[in-house]
N, C-alpha and C. Protein backbone atom coordinates (compact mmCIF):
# COMPACT_ATOMS: atom_id res chain seq x y z
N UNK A 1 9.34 54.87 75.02
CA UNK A 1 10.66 55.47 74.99
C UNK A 1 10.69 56.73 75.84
N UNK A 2 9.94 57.53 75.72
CA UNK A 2 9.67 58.65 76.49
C UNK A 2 9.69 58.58 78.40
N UNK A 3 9.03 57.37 78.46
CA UNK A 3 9.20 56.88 79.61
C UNK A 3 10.33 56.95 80.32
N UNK A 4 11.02 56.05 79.37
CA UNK A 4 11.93 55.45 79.73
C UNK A 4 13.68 56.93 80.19
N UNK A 5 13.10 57.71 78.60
CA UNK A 5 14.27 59.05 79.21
C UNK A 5 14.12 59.38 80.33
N UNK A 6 12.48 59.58 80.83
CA UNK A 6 11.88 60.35 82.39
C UNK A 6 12.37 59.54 83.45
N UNK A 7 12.86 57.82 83.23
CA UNK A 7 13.12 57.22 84.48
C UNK A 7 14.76 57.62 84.20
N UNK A 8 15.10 57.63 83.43
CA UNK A 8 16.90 57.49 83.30
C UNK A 8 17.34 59.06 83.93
N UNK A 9 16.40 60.13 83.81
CA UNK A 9 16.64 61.41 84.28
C UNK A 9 16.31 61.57 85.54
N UNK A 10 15.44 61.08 86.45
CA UNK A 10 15.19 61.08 87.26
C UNK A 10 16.35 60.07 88.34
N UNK A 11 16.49 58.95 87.68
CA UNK A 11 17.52 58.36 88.48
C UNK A 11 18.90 59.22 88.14
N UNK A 12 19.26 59.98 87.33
CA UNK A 12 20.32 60.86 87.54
C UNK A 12 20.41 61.77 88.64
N UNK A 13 18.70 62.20 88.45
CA UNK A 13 18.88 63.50 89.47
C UNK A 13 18.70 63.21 90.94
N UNK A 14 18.85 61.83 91.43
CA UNK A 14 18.19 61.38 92.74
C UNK A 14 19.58 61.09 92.98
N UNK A 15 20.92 60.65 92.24
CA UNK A 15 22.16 60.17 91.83
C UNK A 15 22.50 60.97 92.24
N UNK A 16 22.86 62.08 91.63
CA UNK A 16 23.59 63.64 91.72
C UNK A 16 23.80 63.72 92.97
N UNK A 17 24.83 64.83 93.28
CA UNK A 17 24.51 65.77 94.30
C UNK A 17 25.34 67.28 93.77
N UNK A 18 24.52 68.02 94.26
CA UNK A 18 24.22 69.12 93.57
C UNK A 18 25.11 70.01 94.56
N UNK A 19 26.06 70.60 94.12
CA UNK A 19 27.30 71.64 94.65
C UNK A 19 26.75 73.16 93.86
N UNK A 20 26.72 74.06 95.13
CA UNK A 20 26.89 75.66 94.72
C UNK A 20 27.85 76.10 93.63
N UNK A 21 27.39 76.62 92.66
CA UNK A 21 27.89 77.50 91.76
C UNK A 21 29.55 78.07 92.41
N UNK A 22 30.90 77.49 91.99
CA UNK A 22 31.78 77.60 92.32
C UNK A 22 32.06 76.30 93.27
N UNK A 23 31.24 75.64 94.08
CA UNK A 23 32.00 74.59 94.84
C UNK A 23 31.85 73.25 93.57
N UNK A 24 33.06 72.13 93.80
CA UNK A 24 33.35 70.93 93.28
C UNK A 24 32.66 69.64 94.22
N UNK A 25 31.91 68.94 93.75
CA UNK A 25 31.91 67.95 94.18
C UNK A 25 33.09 66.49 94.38
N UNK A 26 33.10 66.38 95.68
CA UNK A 26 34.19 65.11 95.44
C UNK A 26 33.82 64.36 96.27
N UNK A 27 33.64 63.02 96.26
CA UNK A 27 33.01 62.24 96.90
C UNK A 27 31.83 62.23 97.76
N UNK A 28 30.79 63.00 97.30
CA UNK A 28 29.52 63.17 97.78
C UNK A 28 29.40 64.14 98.23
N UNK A 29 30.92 65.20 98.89
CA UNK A 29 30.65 66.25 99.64
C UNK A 29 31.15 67.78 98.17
N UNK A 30 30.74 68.41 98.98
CA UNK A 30 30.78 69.82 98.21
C UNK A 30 32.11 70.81 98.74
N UNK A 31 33.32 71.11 97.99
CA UNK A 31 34.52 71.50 98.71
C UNK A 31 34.59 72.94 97.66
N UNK A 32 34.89 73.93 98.24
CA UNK A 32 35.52 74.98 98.24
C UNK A 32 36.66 75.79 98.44
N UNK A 33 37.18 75.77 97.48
CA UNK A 33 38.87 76.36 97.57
C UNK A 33 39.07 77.50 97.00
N UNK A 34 38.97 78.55 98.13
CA UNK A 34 39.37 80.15 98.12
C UNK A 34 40.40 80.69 97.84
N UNK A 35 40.60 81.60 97.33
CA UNK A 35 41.27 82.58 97.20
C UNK A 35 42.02 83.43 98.03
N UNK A 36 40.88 83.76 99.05
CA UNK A 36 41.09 84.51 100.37
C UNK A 36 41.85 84.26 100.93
N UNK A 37 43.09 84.79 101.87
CA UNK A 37 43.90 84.16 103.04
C UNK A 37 43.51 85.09 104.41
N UNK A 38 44.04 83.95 105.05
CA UNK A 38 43.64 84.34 107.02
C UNK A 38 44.19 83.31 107.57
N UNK A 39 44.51 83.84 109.12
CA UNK A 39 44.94 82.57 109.81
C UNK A 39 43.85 81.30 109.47
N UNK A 40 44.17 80.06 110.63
CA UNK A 40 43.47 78.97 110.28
C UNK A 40 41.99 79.69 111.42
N UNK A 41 41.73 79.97 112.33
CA UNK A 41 40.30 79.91 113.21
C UNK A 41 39.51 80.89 112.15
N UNK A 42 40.23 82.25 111.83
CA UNK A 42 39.17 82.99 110.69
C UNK A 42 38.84 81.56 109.71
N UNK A 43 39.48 81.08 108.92
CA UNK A 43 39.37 80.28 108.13
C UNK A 43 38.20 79.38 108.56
N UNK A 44 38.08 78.92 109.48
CA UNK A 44 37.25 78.27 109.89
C UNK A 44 35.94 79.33 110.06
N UNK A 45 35.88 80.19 110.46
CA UNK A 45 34.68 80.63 110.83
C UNK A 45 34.12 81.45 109.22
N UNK A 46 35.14 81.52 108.08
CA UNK A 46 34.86 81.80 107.35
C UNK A 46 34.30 80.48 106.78
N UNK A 47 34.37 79.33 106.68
CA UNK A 47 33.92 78.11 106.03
C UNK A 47 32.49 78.17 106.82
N UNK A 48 32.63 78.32 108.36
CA UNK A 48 30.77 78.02 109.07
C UNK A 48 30.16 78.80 108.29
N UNK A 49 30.56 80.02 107.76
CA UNK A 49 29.60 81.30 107.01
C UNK A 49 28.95 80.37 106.00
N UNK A 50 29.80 79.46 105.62
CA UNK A 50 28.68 78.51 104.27
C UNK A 50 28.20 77.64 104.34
N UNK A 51 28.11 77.57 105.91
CA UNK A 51 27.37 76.03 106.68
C UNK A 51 27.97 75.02 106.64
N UNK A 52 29.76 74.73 106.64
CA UNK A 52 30.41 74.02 106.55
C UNK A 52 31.61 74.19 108.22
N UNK A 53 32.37 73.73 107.45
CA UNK A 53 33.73 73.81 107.84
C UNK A 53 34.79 73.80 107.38
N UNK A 54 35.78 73.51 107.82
CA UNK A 54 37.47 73.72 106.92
C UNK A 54 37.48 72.13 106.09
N UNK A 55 37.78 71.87 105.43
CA UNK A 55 37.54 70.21 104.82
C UNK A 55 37.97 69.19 105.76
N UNK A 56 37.42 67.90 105.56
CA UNK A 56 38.00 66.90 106.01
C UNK A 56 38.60 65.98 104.54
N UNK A 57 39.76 65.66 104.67
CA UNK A 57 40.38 64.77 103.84
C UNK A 57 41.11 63.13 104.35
N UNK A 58 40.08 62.34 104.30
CA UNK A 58 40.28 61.50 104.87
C UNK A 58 40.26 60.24 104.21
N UNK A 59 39.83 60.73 102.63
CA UNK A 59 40.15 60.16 102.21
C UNK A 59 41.26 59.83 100.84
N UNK A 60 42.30 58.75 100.33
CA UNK A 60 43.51 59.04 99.22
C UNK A 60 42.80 59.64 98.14
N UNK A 61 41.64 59.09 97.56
CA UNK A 61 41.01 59.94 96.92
C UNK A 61 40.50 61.37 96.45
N UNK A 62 39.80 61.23 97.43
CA UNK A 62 39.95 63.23 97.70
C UNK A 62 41.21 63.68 97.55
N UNK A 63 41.88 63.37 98.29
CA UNK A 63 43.66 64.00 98.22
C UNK A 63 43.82 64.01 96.92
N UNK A 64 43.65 63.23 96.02
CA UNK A 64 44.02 63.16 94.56
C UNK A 64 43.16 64.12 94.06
N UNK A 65 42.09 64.05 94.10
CA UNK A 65 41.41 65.18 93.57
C UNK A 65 41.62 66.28 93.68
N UNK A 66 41.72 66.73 94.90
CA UNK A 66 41.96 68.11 94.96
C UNK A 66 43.55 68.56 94.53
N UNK A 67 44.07 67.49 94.26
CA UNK A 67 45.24 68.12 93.94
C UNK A 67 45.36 68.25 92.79
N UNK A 68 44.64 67.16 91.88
CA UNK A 68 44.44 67.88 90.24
C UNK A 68 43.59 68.94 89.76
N UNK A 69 42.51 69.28 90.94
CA UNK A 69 42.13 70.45 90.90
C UNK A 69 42.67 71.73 91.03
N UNK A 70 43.81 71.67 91.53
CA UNK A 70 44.60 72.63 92.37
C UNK A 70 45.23 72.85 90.90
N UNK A 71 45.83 71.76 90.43
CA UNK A 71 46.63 71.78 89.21
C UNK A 71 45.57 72.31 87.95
N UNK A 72 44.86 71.66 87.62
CA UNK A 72 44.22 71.66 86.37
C UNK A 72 43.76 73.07 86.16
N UNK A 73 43.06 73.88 87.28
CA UNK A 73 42.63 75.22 87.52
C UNK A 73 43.92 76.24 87.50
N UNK A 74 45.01 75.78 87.98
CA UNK A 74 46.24 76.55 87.76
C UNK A 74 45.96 77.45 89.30
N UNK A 75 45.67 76.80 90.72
CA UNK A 75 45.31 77.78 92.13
C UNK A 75 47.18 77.36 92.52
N UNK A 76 47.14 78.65 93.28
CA UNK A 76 48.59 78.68 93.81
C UNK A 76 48.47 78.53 95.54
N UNK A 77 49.57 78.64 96.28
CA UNK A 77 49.62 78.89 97.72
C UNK A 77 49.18 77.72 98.47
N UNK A 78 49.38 77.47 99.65
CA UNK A 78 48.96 76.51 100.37
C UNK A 78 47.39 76.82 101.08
N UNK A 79 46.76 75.27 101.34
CA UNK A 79 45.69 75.33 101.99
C UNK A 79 44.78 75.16 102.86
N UNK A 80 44.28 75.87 104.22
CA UNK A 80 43.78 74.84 105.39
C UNK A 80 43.05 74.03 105.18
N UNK A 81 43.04 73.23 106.13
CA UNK A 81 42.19 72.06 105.85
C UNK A 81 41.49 72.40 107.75
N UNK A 82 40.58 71.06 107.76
CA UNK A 82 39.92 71.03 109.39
C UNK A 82 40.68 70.34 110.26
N UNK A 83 42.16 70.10 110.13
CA UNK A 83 42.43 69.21 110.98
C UNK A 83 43.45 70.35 112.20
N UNK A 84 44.12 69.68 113.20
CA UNK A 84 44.68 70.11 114.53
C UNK A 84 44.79 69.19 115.17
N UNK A 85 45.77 69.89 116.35
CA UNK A 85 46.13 69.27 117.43
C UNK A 85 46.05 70.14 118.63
N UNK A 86 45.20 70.86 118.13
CA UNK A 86 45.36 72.62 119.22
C UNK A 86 44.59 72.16 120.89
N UNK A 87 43.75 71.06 120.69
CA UNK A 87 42.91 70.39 121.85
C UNK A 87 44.56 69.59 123.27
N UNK A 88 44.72 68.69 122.27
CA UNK A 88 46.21 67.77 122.73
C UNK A 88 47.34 67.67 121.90
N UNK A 89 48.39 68.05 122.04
CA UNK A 89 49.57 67.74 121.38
C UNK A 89 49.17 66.83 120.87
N UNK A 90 49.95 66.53 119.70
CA UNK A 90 50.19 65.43 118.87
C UNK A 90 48.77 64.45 118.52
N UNK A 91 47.47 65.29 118.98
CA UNK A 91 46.21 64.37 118.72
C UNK A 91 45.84 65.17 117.29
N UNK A 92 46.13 64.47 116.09
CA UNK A 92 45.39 65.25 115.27
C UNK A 92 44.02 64.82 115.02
N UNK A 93 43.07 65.72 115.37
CA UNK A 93 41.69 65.47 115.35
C UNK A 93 40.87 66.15 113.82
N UNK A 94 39.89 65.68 113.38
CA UNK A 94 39.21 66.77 112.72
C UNK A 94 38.38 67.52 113.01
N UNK A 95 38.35 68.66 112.92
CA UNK A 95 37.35 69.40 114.12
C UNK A 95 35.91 69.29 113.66
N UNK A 96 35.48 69.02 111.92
CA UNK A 96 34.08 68.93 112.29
C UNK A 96 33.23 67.72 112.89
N UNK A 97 33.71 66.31 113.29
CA UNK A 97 33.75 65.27 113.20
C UNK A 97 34.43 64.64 115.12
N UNK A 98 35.63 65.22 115.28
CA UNK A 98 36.58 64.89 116.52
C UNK A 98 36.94 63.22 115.88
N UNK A 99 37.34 62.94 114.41
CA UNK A 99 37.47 61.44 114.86
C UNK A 99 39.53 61.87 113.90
N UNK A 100 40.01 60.80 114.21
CA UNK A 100 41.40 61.20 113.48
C UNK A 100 41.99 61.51 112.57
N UNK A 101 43.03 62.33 112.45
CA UNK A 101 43.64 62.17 111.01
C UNK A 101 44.47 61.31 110.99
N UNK A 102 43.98 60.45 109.74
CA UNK A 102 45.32 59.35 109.59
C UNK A 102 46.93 59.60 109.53
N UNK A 103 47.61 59.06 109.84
CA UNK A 103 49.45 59.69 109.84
C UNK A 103 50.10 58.74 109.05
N UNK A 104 50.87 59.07 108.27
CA UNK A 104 51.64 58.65 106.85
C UNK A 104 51.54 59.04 105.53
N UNK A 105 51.62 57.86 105.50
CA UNK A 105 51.27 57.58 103.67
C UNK A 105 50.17 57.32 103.67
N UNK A 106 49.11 57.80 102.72
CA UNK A 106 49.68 58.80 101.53
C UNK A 106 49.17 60.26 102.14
N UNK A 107 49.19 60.67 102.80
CA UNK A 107 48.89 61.92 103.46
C UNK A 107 49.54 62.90 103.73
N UNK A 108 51.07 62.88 104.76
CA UNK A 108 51.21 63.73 105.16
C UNK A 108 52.98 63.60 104.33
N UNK A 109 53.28 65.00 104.15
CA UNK A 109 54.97 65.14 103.73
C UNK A 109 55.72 64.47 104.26
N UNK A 110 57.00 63.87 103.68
CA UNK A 110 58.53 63.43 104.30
C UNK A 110 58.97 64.80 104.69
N UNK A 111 59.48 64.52 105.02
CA UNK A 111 60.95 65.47 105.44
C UNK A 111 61.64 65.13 106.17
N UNK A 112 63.29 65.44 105.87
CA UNK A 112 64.44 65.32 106.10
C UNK A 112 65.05 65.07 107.79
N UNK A 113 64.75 64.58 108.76
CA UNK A 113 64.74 65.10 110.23
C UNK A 113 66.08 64.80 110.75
N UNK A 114 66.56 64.38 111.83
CA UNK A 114 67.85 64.06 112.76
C UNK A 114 68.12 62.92 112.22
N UNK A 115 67.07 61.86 112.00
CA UNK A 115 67.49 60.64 111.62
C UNK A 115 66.93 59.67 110.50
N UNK A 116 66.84 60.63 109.56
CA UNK A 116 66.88 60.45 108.32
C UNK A 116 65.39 60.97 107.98
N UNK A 117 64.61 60.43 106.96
CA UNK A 117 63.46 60.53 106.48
C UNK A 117 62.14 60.22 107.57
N UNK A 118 61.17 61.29 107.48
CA UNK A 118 60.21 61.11 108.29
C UNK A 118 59.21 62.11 107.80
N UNK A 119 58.09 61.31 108.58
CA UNK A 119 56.62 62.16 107.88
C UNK A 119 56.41 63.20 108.61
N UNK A 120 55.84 64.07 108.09
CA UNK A 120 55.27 65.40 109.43
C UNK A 120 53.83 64.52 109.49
N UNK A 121 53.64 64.98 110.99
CA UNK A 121 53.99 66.72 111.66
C UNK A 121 55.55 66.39 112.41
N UNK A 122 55.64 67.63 112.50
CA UNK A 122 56.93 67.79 113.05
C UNK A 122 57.45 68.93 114.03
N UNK A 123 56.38 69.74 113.30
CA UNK A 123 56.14 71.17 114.31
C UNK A 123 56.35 71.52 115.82
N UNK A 124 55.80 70.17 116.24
CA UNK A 124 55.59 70.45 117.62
C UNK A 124 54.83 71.38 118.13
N UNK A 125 54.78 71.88 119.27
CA UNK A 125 53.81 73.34 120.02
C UNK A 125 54.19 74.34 119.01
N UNK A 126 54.25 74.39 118.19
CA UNK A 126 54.64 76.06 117.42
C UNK A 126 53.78 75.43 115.96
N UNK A 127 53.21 74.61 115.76
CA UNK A 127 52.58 73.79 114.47
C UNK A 127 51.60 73.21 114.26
N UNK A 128 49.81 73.23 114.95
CA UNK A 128 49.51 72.90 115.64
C UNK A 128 48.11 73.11 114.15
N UNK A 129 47.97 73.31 113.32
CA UNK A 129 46.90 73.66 112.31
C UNK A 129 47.41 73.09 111.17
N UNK A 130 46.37 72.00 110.26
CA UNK A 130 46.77 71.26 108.94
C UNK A 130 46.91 72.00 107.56
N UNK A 131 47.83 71.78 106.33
CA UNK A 131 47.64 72.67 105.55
C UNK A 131 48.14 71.34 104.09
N UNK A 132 47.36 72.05 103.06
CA UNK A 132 47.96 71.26 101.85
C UNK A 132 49.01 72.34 101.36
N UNK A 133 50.43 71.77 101.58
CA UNK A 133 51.17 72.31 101.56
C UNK A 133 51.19 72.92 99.79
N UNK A 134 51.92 74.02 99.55
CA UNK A 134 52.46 74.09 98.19
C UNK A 134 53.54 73.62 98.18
N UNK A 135 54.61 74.22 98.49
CA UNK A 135 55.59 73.28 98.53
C UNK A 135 56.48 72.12 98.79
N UNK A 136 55.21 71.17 99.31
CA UNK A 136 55.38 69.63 99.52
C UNK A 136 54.64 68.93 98.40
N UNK A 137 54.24 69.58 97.55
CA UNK A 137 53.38 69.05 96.52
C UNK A 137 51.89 68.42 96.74
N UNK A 138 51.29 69.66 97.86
CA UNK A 138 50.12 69.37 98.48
C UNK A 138 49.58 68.39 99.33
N UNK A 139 50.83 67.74 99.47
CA UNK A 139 50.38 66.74 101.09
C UNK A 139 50.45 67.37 102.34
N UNK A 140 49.92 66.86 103.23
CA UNK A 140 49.83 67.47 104.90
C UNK A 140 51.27 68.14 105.20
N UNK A 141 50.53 69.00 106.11
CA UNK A 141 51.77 69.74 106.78
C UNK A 141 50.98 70.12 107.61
N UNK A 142 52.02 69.95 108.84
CA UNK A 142 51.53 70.85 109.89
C UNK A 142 51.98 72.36 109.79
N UNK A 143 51.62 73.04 110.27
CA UNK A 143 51.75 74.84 110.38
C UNK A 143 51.28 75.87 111.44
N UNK A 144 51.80 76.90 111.60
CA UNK A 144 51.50 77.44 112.83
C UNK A 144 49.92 78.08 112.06
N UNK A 145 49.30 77.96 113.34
CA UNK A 145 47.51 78.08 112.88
C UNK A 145 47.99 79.91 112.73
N UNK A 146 48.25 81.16 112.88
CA UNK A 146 48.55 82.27 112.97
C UNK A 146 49.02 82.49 111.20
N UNK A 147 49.57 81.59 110.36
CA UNK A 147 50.06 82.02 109.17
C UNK A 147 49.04 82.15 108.21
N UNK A 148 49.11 82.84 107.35
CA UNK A 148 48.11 83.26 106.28
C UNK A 148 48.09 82.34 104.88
N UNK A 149 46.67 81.55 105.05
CA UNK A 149 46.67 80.88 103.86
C UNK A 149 45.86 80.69 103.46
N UNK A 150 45.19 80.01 102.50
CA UNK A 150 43.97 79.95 101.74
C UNK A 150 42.64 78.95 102.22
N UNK A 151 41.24 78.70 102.91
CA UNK A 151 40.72 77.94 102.91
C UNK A 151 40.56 76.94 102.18
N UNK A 152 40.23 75.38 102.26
CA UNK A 152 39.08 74.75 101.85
C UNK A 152 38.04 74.52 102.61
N UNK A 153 37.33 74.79 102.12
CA UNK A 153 35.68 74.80 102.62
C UNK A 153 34.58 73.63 102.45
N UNK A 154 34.22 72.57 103.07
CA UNK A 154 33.72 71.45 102.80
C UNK A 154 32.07 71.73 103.76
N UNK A 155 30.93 71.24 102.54
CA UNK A 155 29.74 71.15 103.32
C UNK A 155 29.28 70.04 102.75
């Protein structure tokens, strides 16, 4: 029997993955959601400080998570994420990675446009840095990278 706890603990701990005191694990990776605000490049160079980067959310999952995290913890304000288009218009890339951000559902906000309902981005050249919006109910938004908002931090 004794054995047997030492194999069941050991396959836990080979299982695990083990997140810093304050970061959440979500899907294998380790994410961090600050307090702090700064444009989006501080933001970023504040995430390299922890050997990361700004998050990648790429996947519906994660998105869900962090948004009941957002909720369940009671965190306010909107939040960067790693994505842009600051390289090419309209290419949203992720910067730790360069591979895409997906566009739609379930990702990025509706909003209201010229001809009826449509997803952001929408920004254009003045919008060019990703954010979990607060007031879209934490789906994508594009935003001018210059506005002050809160990291997530993914390593």
């Amino acid at each position: 029997m004794k054995w047997l706890t030492l194999l069941a603990v050991a396959i836990l701990a080979v299982g695990c993955h083990g997140c810093e005191s304050g970061w959440v694990d979500i899907g294998g990776a380790c994410f961090g959601l600050f307090t702090e605000s700064m444009p989006w490049a501080d933001a970023r160079t504040f995430c390299q400080g922890y050997g990361g980067d700004l998050a990648k959310v790429a996947d519906a999952d994660v998105l869900r998570t962090l948004y009941e995290y957002i909720m369940t913890y009671g965190l306010s304000g909107s939040y960067w994420l790693g994505g842009s288009d600051l390289t090419f218009e309209g290419d949203w890339l992720w910067v730790n990675d360069n591979s895409r951000v997906d566009r739609g559902t379930p990702f990025w906000a509706i909003h209201s446009g010229l001809f009826g309902w449509d997803h952001e981005p929408s920004g254009g050249a003045d919008e060019n840095c990703l954010i979990l919006d607060e007031s879209r109910k934490y789906y994508f938004n594009d935003a001018n990278c210059n506005l002050i908002f809160h990291p997530v931090c993914m390593v």
